[in-house]
C-alpha atoms as a PDB file:
ATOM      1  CA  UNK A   1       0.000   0.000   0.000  1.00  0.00           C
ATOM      2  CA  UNK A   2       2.809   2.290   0.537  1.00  0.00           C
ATOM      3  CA  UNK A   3       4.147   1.752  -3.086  1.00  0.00           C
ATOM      4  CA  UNK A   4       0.553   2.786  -4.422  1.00  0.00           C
ATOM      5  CA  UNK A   5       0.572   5.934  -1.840  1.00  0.00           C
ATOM      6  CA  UNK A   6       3.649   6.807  -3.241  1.00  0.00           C
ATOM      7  CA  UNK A   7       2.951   6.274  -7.098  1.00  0.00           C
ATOM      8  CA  UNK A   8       0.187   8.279  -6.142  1.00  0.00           C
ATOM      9  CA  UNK A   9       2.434  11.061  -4.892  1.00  0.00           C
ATOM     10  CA  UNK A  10       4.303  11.488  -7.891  1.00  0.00           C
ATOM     11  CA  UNK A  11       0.929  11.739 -10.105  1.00  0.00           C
ATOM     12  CA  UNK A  12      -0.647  14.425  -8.484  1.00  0.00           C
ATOM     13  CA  UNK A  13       2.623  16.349  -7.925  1.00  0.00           C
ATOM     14  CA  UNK A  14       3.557  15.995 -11.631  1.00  0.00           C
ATOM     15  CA  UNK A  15      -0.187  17.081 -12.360  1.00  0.00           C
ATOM     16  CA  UNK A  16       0.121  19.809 -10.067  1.00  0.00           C
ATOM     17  CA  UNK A  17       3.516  21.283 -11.673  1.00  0.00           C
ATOM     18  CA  UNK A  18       2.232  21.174 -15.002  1.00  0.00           C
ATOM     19  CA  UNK A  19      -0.681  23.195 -13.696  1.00  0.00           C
ATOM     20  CA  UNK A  20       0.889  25.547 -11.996  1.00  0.00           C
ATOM     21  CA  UNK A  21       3.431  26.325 -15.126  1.00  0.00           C
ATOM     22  CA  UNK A  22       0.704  25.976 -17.533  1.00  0.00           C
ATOM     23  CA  UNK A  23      -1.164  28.803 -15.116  1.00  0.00           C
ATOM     24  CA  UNK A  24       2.591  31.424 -14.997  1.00  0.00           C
ATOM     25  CA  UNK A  25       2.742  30.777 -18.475  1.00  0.00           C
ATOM     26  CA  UNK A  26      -0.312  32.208 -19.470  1.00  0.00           C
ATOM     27  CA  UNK A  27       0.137  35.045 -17.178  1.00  0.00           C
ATOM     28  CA  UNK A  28       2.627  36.611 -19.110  1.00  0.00           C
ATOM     29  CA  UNK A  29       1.444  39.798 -20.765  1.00  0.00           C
ATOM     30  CA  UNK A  30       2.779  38.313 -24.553  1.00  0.00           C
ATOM     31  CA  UNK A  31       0.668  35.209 -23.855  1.00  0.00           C
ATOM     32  CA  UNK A  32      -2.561  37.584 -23.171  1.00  0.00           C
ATOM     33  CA  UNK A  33      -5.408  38.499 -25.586  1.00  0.00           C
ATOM     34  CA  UNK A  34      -4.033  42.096 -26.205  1.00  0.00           C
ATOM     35  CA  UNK A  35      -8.172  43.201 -25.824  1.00  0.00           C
ATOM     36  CA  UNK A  36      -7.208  42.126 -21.987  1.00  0.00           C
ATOM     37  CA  UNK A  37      -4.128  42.857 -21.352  1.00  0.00           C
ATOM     38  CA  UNK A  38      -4.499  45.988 -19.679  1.00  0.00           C
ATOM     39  CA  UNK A  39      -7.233  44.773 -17.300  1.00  0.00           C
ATOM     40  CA  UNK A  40      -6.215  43.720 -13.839  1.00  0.00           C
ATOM     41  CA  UNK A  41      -5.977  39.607 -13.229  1.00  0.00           C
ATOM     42  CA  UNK A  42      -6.104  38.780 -16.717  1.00  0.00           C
ATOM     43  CA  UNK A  43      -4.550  36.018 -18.170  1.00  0.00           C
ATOM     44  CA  UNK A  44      -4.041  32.403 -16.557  1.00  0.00           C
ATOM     45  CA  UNK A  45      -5.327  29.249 -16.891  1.00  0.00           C
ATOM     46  CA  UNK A  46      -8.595  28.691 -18.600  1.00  0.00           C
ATOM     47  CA  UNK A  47     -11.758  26.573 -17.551  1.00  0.00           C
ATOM     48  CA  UNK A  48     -11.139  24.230 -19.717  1.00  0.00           C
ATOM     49  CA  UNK A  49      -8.024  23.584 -19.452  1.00  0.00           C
ATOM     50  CA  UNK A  50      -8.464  23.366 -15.713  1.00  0.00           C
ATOM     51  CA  UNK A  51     -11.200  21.113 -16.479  1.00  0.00           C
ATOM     52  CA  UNK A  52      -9.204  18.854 -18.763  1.00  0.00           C
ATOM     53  CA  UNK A  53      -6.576  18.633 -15.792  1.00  0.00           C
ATOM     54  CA  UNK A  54      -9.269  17.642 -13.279  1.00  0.00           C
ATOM     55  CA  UNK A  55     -10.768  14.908 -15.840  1.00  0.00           C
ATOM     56  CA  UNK A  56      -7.040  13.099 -16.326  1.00  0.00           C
ATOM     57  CA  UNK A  57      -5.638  13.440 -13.200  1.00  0.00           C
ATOM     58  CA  UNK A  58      -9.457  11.852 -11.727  1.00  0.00           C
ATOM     59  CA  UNK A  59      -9.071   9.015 -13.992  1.00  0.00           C
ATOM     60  CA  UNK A  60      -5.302   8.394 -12.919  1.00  0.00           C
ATOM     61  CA  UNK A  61      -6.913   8.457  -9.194  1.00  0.00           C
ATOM     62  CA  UNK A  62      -9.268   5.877  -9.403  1.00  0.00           C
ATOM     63  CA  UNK A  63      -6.985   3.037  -8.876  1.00  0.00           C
ATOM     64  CA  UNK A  64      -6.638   4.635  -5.737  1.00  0.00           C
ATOM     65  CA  UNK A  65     -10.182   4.939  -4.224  1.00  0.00           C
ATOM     66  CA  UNK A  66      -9.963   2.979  -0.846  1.00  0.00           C
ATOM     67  CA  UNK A  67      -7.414   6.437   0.142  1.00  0.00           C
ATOM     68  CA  UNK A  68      -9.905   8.891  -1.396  1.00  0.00           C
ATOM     69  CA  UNK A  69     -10.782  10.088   2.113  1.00  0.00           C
ATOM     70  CA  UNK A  70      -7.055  10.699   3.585  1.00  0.00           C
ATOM     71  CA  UNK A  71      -6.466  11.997   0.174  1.00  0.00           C
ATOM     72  CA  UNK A  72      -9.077  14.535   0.450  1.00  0.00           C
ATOM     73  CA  UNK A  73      -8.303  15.487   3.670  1.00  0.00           C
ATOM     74  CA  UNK A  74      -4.192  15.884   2.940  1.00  0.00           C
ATOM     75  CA  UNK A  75      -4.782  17.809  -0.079  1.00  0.00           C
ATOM     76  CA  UNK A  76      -7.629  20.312   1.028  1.00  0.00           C
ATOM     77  CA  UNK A  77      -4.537  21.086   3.338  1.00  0.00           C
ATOM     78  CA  UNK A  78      -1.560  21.393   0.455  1.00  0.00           C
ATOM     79  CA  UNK A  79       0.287  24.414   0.631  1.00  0.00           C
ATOM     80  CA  UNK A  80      -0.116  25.201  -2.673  1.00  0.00           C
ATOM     81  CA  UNK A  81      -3.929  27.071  -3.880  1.00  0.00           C
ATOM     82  CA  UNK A  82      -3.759  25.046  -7.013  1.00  0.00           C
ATOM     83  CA  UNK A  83      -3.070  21.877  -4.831  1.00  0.00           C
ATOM     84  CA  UNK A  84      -6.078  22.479  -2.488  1.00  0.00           C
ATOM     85  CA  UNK A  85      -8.254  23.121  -5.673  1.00  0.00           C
ATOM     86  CA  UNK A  86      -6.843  20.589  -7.967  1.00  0.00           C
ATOM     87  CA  UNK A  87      -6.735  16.850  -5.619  1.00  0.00           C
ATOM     88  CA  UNK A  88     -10.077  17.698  -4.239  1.00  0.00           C
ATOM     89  CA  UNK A  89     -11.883  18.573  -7.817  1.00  0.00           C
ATOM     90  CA  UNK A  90     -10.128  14.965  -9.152  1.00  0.00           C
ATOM     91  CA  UNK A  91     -11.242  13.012  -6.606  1.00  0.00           C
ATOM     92  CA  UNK A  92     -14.929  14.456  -6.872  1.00  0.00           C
ATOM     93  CA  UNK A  93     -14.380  13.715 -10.677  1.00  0.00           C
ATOM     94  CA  UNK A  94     -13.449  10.511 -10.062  1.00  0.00           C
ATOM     95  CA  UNK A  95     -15.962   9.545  -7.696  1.00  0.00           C
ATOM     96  CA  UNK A  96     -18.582  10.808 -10.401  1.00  0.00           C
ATOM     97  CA  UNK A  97     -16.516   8.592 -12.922  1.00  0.00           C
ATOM     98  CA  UNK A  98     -16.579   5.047 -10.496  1.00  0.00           C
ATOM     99  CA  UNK A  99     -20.767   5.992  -9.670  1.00  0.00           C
ATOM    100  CA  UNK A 100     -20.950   6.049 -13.519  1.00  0.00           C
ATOM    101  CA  UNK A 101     -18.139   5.292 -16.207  1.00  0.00           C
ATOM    102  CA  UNK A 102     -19.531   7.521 -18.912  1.00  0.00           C
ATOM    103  CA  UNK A 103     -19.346  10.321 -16.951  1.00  0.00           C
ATOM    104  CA  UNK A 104     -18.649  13.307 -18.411  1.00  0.00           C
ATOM    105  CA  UNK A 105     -19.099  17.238 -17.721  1.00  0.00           C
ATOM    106  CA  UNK A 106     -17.390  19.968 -19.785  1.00  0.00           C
ATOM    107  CA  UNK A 107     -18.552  22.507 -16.878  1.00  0.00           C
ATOM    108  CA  UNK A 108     -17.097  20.056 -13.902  1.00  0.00           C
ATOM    109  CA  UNK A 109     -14.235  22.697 -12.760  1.00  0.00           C
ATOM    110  CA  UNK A 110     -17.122  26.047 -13.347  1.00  0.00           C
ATOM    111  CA  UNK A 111     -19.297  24.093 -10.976  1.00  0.00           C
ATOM    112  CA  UNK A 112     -16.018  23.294  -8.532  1.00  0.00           C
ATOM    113  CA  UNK A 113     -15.333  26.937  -8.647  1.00  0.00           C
ATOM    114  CA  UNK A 114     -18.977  28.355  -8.409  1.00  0.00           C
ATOM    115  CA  UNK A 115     -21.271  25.256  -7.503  1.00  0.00           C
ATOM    116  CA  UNK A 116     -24.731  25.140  -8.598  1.00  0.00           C
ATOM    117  CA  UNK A 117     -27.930  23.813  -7.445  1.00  0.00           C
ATOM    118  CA  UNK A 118     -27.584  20.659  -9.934  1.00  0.00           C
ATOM    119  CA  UNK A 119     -23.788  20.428  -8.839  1.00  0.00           C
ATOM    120  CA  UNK A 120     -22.455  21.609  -4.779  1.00  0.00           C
ATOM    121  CA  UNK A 121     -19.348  21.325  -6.222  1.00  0.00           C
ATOM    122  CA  UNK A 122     -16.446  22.459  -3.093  1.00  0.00           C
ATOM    123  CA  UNK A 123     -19.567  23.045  -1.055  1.00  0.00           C
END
């Protein structure tokens, strides 16, 4: 079990440093629509591409759902904000993916951020 926490370790972390670059990259002012460059907090990643990270790294998680509630718990916790978003979106995701395998919502991380009636989302 230790050998699966681990491997589990490395997959979030490498999710979570591809995030977080993906996120500085776009930040930069060349990488910014010039219509919104001069507005304040533009750039950064987009819902969709958060989305897409939530939907991979939640199927990489789900060999892993017997630690889903430690794993919650530990990464609500992470120092990081994208780490305290990111592992608890995935595991949501992935617990939506195990209750039903064609799962599927192009609005999962929109809902995460500002849940819904249909969806509590962090709530």
């Amino acid at each position: 079990m230790a050998g699966n926490g681990n491997a589990m370790v490395v997959i979030f972390e490498d999710f979570l440093v591809g995030l977080i670059e993906l996120d500085e990259e776009l930040k930069k002012p060349e990488n910014i629509d010039p219509y919104f460059r001069n507005m304040e907090g533009a750039g950064g990643i987009h819902y969709w591409q958060l989305n897409q990270y939530i939907a991979e790294l939640a199927s990489e998680l789900i060999a892993y759902e017997t630690q889903f509630e430690a794993l919650e718990t530990e990464w609500k916790q992470h120092n990081e904000f994208w780490g305290r978003f990111l592992g608890p979106a995935a595991i949501q995701y992935a617990r939506n993916l195990i209750a039903d395998p064609q799962y599927e919502d192009e609005e999962f991380a929109m809902d995460w951020v500002m849940p819904s009636e249909e969806n509590l989302g962090s709530e």
